[in-house]
C-alpha atoms as a PDB file:
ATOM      1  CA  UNK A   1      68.110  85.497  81.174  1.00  0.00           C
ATOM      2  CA  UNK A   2      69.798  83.328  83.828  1.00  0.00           C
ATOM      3  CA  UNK A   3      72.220  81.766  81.212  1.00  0.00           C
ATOM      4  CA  UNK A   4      73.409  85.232  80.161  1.00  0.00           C
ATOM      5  CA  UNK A   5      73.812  87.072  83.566  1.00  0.00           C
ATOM      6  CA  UNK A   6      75.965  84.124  84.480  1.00  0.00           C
ATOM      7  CA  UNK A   7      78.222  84.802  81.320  1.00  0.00           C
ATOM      8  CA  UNK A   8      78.298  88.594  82.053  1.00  0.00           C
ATOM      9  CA  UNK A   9      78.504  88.328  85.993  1.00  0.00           C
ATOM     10  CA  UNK A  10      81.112  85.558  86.737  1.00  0.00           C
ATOM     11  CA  UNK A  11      83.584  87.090  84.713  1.00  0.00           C
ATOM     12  CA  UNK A  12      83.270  90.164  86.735  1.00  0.00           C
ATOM     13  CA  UNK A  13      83.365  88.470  89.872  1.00  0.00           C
ATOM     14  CA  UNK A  14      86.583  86.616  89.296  1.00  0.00           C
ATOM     15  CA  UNK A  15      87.706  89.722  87.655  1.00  0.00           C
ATOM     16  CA  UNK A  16      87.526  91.814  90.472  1.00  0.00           C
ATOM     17  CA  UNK A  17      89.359  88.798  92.425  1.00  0.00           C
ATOM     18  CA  UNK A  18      92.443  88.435  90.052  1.00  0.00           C
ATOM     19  CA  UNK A  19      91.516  85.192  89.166  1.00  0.00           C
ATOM     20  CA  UNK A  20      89.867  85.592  85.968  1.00  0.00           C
ATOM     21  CA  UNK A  21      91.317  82.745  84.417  1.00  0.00           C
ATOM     22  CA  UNK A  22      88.539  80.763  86.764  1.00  0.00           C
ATOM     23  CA  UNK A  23      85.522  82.566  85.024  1.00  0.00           C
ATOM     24  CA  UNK A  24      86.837  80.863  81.902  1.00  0.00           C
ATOM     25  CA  UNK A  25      87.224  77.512  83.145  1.00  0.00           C
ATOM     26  CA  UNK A  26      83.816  77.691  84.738  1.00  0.00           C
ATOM     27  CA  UNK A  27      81.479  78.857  81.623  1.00  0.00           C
ATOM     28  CA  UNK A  28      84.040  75.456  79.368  1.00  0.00           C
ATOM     29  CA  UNK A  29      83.059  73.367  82.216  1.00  0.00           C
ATOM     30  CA  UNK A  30      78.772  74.977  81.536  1.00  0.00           C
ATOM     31  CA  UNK A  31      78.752  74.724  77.683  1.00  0.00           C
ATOM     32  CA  UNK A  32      80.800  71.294  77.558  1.00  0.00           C
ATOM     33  CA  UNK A  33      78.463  69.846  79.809  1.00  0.00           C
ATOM     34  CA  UNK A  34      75.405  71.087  77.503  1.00  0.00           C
ATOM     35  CA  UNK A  35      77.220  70.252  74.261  1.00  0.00           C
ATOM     36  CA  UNK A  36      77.043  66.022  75.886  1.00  0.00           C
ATOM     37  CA  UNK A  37      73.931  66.327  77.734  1.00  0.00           C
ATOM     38  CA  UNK A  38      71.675  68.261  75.269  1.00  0.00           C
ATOM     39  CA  UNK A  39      71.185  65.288  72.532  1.00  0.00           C
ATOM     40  CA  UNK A  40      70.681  62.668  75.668  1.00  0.00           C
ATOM     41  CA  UNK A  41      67.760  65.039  77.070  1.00  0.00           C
ATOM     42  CA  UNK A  42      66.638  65.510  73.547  1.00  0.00           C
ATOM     43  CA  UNK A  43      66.155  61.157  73.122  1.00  0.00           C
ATOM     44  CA  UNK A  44      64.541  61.526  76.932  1.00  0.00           C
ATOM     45  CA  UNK A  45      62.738  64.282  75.670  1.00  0.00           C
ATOM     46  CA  UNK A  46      61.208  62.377  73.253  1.00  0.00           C
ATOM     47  CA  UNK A  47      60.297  59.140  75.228  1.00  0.00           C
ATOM     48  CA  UNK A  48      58.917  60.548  78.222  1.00  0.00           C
ATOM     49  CA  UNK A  49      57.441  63.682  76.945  1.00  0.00           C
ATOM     50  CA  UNK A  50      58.462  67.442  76.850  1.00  0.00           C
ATOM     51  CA  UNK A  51      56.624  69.134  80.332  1.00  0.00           C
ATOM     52  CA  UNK A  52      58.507  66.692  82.923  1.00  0.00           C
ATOM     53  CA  UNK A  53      62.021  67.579  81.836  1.00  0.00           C
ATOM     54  CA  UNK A  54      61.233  70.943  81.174  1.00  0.00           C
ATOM     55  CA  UNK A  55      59.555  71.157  85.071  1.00  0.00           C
ATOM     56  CA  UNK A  56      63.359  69.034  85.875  1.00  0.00           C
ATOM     57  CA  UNK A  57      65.001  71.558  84.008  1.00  0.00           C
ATOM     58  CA  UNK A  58      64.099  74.714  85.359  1.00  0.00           C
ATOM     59  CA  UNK A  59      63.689  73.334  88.982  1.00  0.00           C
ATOM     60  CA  UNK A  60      67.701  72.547  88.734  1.00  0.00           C
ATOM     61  CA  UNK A  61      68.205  75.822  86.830  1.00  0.00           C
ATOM     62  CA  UNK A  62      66.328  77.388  90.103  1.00  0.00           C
ATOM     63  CA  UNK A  63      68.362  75.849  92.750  1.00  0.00           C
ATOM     64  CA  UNK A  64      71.753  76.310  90.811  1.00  0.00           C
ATOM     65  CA  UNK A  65      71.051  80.425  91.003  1.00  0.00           C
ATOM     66  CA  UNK A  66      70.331  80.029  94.724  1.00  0.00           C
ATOM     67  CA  UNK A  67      73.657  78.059  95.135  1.00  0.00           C
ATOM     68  CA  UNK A  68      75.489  80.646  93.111  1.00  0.00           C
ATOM     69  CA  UNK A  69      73.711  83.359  94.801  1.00  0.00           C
ATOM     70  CA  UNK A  70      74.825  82.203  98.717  1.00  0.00           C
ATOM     71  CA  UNK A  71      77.890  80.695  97.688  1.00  0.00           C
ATOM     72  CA  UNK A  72      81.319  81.815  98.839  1.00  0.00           C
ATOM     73  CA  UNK A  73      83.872  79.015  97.344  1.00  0.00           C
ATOM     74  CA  UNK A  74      84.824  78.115  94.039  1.00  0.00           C
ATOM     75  CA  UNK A  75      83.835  74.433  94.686  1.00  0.00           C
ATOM     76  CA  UNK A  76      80.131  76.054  95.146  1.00  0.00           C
ATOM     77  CA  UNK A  77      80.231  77.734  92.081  1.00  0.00           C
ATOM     78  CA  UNK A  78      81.607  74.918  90.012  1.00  0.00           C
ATOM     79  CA  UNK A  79      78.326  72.737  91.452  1.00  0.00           C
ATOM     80  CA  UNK A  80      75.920  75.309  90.565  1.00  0.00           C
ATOM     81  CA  UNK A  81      77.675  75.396  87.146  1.00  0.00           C
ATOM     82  CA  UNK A  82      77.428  71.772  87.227  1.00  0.00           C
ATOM     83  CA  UNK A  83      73.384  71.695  87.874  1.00  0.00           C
ATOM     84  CA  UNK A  84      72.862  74.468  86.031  1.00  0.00           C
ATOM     85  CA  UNK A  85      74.159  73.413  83.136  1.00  0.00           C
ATOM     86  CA  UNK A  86      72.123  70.113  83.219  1.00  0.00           C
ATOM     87  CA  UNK A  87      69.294  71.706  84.075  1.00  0.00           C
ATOM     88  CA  UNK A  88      69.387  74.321  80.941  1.00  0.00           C
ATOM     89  CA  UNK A  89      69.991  71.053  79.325  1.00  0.00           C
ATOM     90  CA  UNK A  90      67.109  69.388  79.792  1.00  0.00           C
ATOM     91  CA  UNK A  91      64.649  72.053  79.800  1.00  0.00           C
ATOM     92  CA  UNK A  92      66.207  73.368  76.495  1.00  0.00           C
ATOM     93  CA  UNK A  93      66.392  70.089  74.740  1.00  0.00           C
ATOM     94  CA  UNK A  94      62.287  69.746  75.561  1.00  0.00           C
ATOM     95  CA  UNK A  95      61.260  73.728  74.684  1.00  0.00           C
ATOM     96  CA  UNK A  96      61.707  73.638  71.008  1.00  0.00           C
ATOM     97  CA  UNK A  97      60.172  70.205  70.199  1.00  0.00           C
ATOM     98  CA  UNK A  98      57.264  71.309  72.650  1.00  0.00           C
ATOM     99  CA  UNK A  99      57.002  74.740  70.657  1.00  0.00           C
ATOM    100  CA  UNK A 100      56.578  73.257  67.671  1.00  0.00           C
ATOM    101  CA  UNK A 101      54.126  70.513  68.591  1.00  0.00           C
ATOM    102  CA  UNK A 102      51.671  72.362  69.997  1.00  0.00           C
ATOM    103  CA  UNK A 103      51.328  75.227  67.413  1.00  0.00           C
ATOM    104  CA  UNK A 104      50.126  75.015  63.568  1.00  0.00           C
ATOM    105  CA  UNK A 105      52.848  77.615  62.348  1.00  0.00           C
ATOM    106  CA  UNK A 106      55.755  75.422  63.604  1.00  0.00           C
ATOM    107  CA  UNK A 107      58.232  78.001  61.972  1.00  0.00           C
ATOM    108  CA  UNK A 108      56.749  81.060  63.684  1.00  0.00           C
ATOM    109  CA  UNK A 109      56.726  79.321  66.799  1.00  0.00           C
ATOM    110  CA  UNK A 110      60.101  78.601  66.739  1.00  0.00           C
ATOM    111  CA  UNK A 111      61.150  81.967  65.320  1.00  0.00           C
ATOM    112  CA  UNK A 112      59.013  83.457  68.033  1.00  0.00           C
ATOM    113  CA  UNK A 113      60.630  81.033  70.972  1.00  0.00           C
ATOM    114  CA  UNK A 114      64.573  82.667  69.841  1.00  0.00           C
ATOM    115  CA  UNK A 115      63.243  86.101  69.602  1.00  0.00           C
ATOM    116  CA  UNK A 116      62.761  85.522  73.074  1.00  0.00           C
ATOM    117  CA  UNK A 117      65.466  84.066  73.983  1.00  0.00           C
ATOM    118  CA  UNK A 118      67.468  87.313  72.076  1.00  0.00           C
ATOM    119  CA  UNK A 119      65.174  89.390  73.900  1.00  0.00           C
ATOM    120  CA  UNK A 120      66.449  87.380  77.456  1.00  0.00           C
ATOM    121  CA  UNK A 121      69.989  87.320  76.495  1.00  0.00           C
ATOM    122  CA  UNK A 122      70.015  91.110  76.206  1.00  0.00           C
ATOM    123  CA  UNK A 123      67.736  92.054  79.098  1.00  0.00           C
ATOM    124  CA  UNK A 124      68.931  88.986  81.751  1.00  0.00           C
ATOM    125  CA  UNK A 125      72.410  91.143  82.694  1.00  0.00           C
ATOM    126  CA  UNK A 126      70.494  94.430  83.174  1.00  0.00           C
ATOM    127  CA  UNK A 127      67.470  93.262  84.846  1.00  0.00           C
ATOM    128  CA  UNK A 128      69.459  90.242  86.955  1.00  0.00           C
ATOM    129  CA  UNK A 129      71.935  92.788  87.737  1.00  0.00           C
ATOM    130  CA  UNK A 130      69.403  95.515  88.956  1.00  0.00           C
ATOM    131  CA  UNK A 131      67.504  93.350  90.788  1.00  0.00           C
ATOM    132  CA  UNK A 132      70.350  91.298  92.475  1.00  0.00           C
ATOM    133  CA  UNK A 133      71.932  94.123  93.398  1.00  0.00           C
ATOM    134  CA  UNK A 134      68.856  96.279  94.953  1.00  0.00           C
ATOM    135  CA  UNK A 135      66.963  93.296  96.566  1.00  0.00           C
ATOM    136  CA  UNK A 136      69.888  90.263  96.544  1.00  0.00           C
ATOM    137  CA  UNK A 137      70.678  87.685  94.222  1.00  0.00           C
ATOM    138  CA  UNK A 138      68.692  85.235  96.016  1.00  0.00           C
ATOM    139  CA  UNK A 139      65.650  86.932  95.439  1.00  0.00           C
ATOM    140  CA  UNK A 140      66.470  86.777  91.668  1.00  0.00           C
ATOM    141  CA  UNK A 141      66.301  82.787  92.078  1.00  0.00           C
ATOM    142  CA  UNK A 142      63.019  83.230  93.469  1.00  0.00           C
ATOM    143  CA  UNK A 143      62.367  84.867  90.663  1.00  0.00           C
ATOM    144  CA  UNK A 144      63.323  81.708  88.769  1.00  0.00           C
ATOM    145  CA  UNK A 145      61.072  79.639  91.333  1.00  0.00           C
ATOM    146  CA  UNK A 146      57.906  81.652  90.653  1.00  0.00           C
ATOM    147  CA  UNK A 147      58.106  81.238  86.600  1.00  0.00           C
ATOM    148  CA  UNK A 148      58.618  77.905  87.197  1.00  0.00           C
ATOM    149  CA  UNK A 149      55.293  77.703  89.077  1.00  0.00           C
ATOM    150  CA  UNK A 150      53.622  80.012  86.346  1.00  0.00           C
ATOM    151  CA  UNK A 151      54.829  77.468  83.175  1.00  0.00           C
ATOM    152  CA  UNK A 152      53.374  74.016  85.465  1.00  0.00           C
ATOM    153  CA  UNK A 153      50.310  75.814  86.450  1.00  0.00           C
ATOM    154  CA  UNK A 154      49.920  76.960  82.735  1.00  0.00           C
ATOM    155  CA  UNK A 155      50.273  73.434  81.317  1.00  0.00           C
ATOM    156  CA  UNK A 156      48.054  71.979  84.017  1.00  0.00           C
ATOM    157  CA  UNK A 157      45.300  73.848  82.677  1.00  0.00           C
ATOM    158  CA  UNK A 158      46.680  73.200  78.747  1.00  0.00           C
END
């Protein structure tokens, strides 16, 4: 959801700013950054195990919507891009392997994981948008926060 909104939403914003030009120099800086990093978090993935990057991954995804969400300068943005990228990173790069491991139907499980990541994609701009704009984007990174919580408490008792 969070990866999505950020593709629909900073466009916008630097849209409505005449400096669109930044919106695409900001999502090459994201996906470059995941293209490198996603096969190193994929070999740590596999040596330390799949929950602590995952937890690493979506605790920097967290923070990186906060900073986007109270920033007010392009060199704020760029660092959330920056963090946010490595976090999605991370936490991706551990999600599919960890998918597959712990069910019997490895292919359903992974069919299953990017139906729901479809199912983010198209709901993360309407429901990020709705909510950012009637309660604040900040509150959408708390949002971020409490599934974090949810996903360690779940594997705690796993």
């Amino acid at each position: 959801m969070a990866y999505q909104s950020i593709e629909t939403f900073l466009p916008l914003f630097y849209f409505l700013e005449d400096k669109a030009w930044l919106s695409g120099l900001i999502l090459t800086i994201e996906i470059s950054i995941m293209a490198i990093v996603k096969p190193y978090a994929g070999y740590l993935s596999d040596k330390i195990g799949r929950i602590k990057p995952i937890i690493v991954g979506m605790s920097m995804v967290s923070l990186a919507m906060l900073i986007f969400a109270l920033s007010n300068s392009l060199s704020l943005i760029i660092g959330g891009a920056v963090l946010f990228s490595l976090g999605a990173s991370v936490s991706e790069a551990s999600t599919k392997p960890l998918a597959t491991e712990i069910s019997k139907l490895r292919g359903t499980a992974l069919g299953f994981l990017e139906s729901i990541k479809d199912i983010g994609q198209a709901l993360g701009p309407i429901l990020v948008g709705f909510l950012g704009f009637r309660f604040g984007f900040a509150f959408v990174s708390v949002l971020g926060i409490v599934a974090l919580f949810v996903f360690i408490i779940r594997f705690r008792v796993y």
